[in-house]
Each structure stands twice: as C-alpha cells, then as structure tokens.
Protein backbone atom coordinates (compact mmCIF):
# COMPACT_ATOMS: atom_id res chain seq x y z
CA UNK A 1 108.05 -261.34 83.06
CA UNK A 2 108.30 -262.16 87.09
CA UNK A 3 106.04 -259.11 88.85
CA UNK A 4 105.58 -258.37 92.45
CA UNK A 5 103.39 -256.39 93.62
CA UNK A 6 103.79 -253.69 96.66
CA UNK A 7 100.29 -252.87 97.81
CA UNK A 8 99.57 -250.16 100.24
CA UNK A 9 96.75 -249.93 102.55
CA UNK A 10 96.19 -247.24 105.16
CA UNK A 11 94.34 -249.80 107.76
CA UNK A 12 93.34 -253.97 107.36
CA UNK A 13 89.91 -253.61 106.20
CA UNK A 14 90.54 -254.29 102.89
CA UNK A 15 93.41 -256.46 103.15
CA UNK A 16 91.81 -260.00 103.27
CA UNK A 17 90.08 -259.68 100.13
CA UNK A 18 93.11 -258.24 98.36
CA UNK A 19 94.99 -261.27 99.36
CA UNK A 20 92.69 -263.19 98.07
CA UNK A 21 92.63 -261.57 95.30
CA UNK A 22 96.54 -261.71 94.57
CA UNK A 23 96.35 -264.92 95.42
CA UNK A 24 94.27 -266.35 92.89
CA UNK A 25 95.82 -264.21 90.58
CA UNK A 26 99.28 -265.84 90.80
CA UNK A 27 101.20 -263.23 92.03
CA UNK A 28 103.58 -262.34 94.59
CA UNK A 29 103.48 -259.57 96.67
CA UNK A 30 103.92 -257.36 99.99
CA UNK A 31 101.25 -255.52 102.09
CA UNK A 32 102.55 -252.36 103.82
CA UNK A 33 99.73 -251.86 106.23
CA UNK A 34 99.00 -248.97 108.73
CA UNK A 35 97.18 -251.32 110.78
CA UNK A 36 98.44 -254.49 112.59
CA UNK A 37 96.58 -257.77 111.25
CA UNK A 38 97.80 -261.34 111.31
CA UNK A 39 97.81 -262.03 107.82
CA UNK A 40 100.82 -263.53 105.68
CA UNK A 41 102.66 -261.50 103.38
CA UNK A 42 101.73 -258.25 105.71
CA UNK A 43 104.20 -255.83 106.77
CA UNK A 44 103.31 -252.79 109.11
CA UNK A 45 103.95 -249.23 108.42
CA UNK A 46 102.67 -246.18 110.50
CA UNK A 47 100.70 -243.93 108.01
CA UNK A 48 102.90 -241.22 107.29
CA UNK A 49 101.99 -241.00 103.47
CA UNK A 50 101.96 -242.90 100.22
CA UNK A 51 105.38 -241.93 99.03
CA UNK A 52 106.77 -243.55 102.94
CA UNK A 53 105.05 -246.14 102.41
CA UNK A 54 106.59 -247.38 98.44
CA UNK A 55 110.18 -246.55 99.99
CA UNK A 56 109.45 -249.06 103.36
CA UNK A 57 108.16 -251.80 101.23
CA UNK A 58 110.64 -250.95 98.19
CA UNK A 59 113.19 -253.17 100.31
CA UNK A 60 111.05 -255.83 100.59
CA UNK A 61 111.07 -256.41 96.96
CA UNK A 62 112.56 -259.63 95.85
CA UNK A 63 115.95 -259.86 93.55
CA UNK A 64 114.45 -261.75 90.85
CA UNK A 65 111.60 -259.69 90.20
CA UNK A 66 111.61 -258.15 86.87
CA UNK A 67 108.36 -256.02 86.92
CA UNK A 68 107.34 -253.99 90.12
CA UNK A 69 103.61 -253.38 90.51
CA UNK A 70 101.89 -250.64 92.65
CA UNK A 71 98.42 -250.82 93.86
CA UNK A 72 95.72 -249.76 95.97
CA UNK A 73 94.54 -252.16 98.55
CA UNK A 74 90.74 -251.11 97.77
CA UNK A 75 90.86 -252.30 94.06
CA UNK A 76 90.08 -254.87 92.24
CA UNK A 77 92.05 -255.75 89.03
CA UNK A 78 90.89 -256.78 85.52
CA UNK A 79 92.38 -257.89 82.71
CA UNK A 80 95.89 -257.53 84.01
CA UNK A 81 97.74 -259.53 80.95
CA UNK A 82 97.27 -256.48 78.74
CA UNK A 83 99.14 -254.41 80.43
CA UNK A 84 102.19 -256.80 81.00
CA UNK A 85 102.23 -257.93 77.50
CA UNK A 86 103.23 -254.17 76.87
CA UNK A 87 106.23 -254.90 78.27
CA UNK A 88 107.23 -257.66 76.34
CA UNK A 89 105.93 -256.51 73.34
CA UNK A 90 107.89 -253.07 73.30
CA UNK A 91 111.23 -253.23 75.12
CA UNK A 92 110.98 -249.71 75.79
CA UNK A 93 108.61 -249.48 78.11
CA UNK A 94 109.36 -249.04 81.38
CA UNK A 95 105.94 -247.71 82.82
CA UNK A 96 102.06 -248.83 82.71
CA UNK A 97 99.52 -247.48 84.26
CA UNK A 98 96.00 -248.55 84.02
CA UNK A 99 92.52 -247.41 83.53
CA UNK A 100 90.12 -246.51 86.48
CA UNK A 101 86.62 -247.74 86.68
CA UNK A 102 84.46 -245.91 88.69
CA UNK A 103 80.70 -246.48 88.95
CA UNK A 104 78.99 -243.66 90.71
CA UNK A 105 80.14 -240.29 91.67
CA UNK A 106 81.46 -237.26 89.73
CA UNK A 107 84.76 -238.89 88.99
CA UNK A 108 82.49 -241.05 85.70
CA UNK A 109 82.84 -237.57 84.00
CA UNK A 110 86.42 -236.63 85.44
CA UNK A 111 87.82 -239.76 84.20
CA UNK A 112 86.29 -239.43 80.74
CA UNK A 113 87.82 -236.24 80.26
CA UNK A 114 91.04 -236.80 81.94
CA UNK A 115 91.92 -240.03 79.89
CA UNK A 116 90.85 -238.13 76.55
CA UNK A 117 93.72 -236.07 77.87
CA UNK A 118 96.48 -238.65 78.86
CA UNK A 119 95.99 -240.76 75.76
CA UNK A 120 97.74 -238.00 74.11
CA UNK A 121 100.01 -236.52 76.67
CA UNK A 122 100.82 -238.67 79.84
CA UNK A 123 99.64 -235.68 82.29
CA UNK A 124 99.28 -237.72 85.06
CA UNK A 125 99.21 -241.23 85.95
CA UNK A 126 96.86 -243.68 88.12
CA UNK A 127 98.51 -244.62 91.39
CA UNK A 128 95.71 -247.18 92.03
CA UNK A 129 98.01 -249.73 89.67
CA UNK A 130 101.09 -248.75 88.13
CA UNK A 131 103.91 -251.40 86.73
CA UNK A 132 107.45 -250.51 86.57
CA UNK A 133 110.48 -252.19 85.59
CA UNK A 134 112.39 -253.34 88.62
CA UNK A 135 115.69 -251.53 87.53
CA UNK A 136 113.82 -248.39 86.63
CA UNK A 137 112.27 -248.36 90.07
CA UNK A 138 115.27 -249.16 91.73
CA UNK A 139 116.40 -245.48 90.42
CA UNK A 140 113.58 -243.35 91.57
CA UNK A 141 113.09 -244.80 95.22
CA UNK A 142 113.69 -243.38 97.40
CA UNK A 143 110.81 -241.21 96.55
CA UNK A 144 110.97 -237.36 97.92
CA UNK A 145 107.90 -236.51 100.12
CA UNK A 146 105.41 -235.70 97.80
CA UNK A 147 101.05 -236.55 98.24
CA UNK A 148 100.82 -237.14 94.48
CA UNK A 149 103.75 -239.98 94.42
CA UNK A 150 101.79 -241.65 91.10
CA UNK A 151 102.61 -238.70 89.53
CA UNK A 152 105.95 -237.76 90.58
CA UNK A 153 107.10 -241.40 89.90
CA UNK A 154 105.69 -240.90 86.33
CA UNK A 155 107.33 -237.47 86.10
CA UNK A 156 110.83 -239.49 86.85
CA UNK A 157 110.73 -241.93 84.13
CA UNK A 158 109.74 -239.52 81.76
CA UNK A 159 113.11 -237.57 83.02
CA UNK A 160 115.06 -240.36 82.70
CA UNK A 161 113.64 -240.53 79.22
CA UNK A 162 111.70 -243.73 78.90
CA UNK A 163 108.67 -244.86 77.55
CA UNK A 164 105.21 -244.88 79.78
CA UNK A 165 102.09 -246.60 78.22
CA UNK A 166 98.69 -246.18 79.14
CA UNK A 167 97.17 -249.36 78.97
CA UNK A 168 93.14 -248.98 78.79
CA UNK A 169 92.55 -252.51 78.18
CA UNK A 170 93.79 -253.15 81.89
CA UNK A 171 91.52 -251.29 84.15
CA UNK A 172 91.02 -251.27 88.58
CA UNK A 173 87.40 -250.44 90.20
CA UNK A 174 87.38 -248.91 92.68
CA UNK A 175 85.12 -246.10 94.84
CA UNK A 176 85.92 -242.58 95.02
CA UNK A 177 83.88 -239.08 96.28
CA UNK A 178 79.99 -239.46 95.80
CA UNK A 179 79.67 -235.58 95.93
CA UNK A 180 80.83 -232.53 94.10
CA UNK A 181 81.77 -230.59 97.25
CA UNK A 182 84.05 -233.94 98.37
CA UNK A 183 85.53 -233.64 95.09
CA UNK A 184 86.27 -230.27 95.46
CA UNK A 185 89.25 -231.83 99.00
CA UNK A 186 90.11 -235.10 96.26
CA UNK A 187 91.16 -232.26 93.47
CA UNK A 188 93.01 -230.25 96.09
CA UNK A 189 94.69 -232.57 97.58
CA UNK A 190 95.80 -234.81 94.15
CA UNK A 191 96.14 -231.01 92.32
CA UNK A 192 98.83 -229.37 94.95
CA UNK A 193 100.72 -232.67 95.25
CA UNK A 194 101.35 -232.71 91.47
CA UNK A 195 102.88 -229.43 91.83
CA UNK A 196 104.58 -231.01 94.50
CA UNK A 197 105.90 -233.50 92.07
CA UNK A 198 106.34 -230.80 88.86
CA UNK A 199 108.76 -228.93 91.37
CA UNK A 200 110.92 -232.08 92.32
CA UNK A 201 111.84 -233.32 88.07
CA UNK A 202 111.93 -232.55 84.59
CA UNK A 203 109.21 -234.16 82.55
CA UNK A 204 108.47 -233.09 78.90
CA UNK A 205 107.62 -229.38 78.00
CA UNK A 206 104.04 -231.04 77.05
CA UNK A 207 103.56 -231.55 80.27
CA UNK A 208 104.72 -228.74 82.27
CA UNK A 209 103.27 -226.53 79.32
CA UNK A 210 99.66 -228.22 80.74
CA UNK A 211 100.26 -227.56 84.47
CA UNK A 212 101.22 -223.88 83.74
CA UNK A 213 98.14 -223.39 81.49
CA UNK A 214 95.95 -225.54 83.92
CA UNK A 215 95.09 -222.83 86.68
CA UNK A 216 94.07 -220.15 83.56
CA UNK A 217 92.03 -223.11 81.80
CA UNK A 218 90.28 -224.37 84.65
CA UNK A 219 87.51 -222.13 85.15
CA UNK A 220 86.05 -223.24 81.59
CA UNK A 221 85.04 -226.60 83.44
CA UNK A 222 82.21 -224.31 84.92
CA UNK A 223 80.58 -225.12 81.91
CA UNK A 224 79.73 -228.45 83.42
CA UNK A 225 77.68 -227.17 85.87
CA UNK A 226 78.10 -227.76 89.96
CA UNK A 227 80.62 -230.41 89.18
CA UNK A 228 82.60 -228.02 87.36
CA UNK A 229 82.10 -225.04 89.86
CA UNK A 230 84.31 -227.55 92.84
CA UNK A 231 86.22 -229.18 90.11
CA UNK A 232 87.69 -225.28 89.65
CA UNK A 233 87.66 -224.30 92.75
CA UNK A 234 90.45 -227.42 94.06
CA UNK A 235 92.18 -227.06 91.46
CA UNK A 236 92.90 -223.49 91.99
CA UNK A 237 92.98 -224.37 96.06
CA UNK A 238 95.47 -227.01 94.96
CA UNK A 239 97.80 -224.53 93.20
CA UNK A 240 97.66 -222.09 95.98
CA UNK A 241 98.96 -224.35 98.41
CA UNK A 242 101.55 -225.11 96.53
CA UNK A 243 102.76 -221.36 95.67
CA UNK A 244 102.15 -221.37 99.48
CA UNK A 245 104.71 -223.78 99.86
CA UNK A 246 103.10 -226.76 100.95
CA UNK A 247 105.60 -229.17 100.93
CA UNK A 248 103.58 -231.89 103.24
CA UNK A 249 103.30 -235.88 102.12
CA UNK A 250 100.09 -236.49 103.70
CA UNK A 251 96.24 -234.88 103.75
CA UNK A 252 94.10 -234.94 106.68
CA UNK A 253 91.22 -237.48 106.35
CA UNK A 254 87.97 -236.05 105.17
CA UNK A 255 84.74 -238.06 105.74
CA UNK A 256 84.55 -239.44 101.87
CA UNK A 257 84.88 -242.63 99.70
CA UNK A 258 88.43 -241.65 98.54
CA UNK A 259 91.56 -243.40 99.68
CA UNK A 260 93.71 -241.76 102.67
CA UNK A 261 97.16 -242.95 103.21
C-alpha cells in the first residue's frame, strides 16, 4: 500500500537526518517545520501545537496515497514492514501505532507497564509513529485543539468503530525525560490532554472505564518508589487541569529531553 508520511518538527535540528532517513527508506513525505530551513520536501508552520500542525500538512497529502503516516521528527524507525503488512493482512484495520524504544530515563519502566496495558485495551496510542488509512484520516482532520492529538485521533477511529492494532514488532527510538521530577511536566502535560481528547469523542466503555478509574488507581504506582511518587503526582496535576478547564493545544517548554511542539 502507497504511504506518505507527515512528519512534524518543532525547529530544523533534526530535520536533515530525518530526510535522510525517509529517504533511504523509500518513502514520500512532508516536513511541517516551525523553523525555516532550505531543505526539499519542507513546509513551514509557526508552532502553535501538534494537532495545528497534522491539519496544515493534512492538505499537503497526495491523492494517491493510501496509508497516511505520522511521526516525530526526532525518531528513528525500525522494522517498519510489520506494521504495514497489518494492513494488508486484515482489511479492517484502519490504525497502527508502534512501539517506543527508549534507552535511559524513567520512561524504560513506564513503557513496560503501559504496553502490558494497551496490548489488551488500546488506552492510548504513540504519536511518535502512527499509520492511518488515508480515507479514515480524511474524516477526523480537522483535528479539535487538543495537546494529546495521538490520542484523540485514536479515540476517533475507535468512535467510528474500526479496528486499531498495536504493532510491537515495529518500534521508533527515541529520547525522552532523564529525571523523575521532568517526568512528573511529560505526565501532566500528555495526562490533561487525554482528557482533553476523552471530552471531544466516544471511544469504548473499556477505555473511558480506565480514565475514570485512573486518578483513584494512580497513587498505587508509589509502590515504585520516587518514580512512582511524580508519576502520581502528574497524573493527578494532569486531571486537575482538565476539571479546571484547560482547553489549551500547546505546553510551555520545560528544559528536558521530551519533544515540544
């Protein structure tokens, strides 16, 4: 199946290698950029959000494309035939998202418990590379203002009552927060844009069963020590913003690893 692949970066210092990257991997695609650099296949986009970016470069998106990829300009992509041949292999899927390989940090011990989680129930998906079919995409965007838009596109599909697939086999690497305390802003920020996105469709009871237990569960992760302590506390800072009515597309940059757009 023909992919192309929207990738969003908040400035250019990652964009060279990504188009190398694309490049050798056969693929075409779009850069929406929040920096101007003279590099083909780069459009600019003031920062103004994940969610504004996906809806500028969603018109760039060619007619014959069949599968729409989303991705992170600061990843790098393995194995990316597994998760494509889950679309031709079961016609009813119309979303993949991929595993995330991180080496250092807290996030080695988030990840493990949060994909035990979304092999059984897709709670939440990983924005750093998503595929969609073309025509399925072409129904959610434009996407509402919303800082978790991996999420709330997930959320939609399920609405619309199609298939999403986890692919494991397909994974990104990437960096993310080196510290508890930074992951403490990562889980606030990711935790009260899901809300965001819970508020805006109607994905399976399963899943808004978890998001309505999560703020009553969450204090068990202080079992895992200091990790668990600011693992706890966003999450519960995440959900207050939310009942605060937060209703912003964007976090202010913190000094961290983790992506800002």
């Amino acid at each position: 199946m023909q992919a192309f692949f929207l990738v969003l970066a908040r400035d250019g210092s990652e964009v060279k290698r990504k188009t190398q990257e694309l490049d050798s991997l056969g693929f075409p695609y779009i850069i929406a950029c929040g920096e101007e650099v003279n590099y083909p296949n780069v459009a600019y986009r003031e920062p103004n959000g994940k969610y504004d970016a996906i809806n500028f470069a969603s018109r760039l998106v060619p007619r014959d494309a069949e599968i729409v990829g989303l991705n992170d300009v600061d990843t790098e992509i393995h194995n990316l035939e597994a998760a494509l041949r889950l679309f031709s292999n079961n016609n009813n899927v119309s979303l993949v998202f991929v595993r995330v390989d991180v080496r250092s940090g807290p996030q080695l011990l988030f990840y493990s418990i949060l994909d035990a989680l979304r092999r059984r129930i897709p709670i939440a998906a990983s924005g750093e590379l998503m595929l969609i079919k073309r025509e399925i995409f072409e129904k959610i965007v434009p996407l509402r203002k919303c800082r978790a838009e991996d999420s709330y596109i997930l959320f939609k599909v399920l609405e619309l009552g199609h298939k999403v697939a986890f692919c494991q086999e397909s994974y990104v690497i990437t960096k993310r927060t080196l510290d508890p305390k930074h992951e403490e802003n990562y889980k606030r920020r990711t935790v009260g844009g899901i809300y965001q996105a819970l508020a805006m469709t109607r994905p399976p009871f399963s899943v808004k069963l978890f998001y309505v237990m999560l703020p009553f569960v969450s204090p068990l992760l202080l079992m895992l020590g200091n990790r668990g302590y600011y693992w706890t506390k966003g999450i519960l800072s995440g959900f207050v913003d939310y009942l605060r009515g937060d209703q912003t597309g964007t976090w202010k940059p913190i000094q961290t690893h983790e992506r800002q757009l």
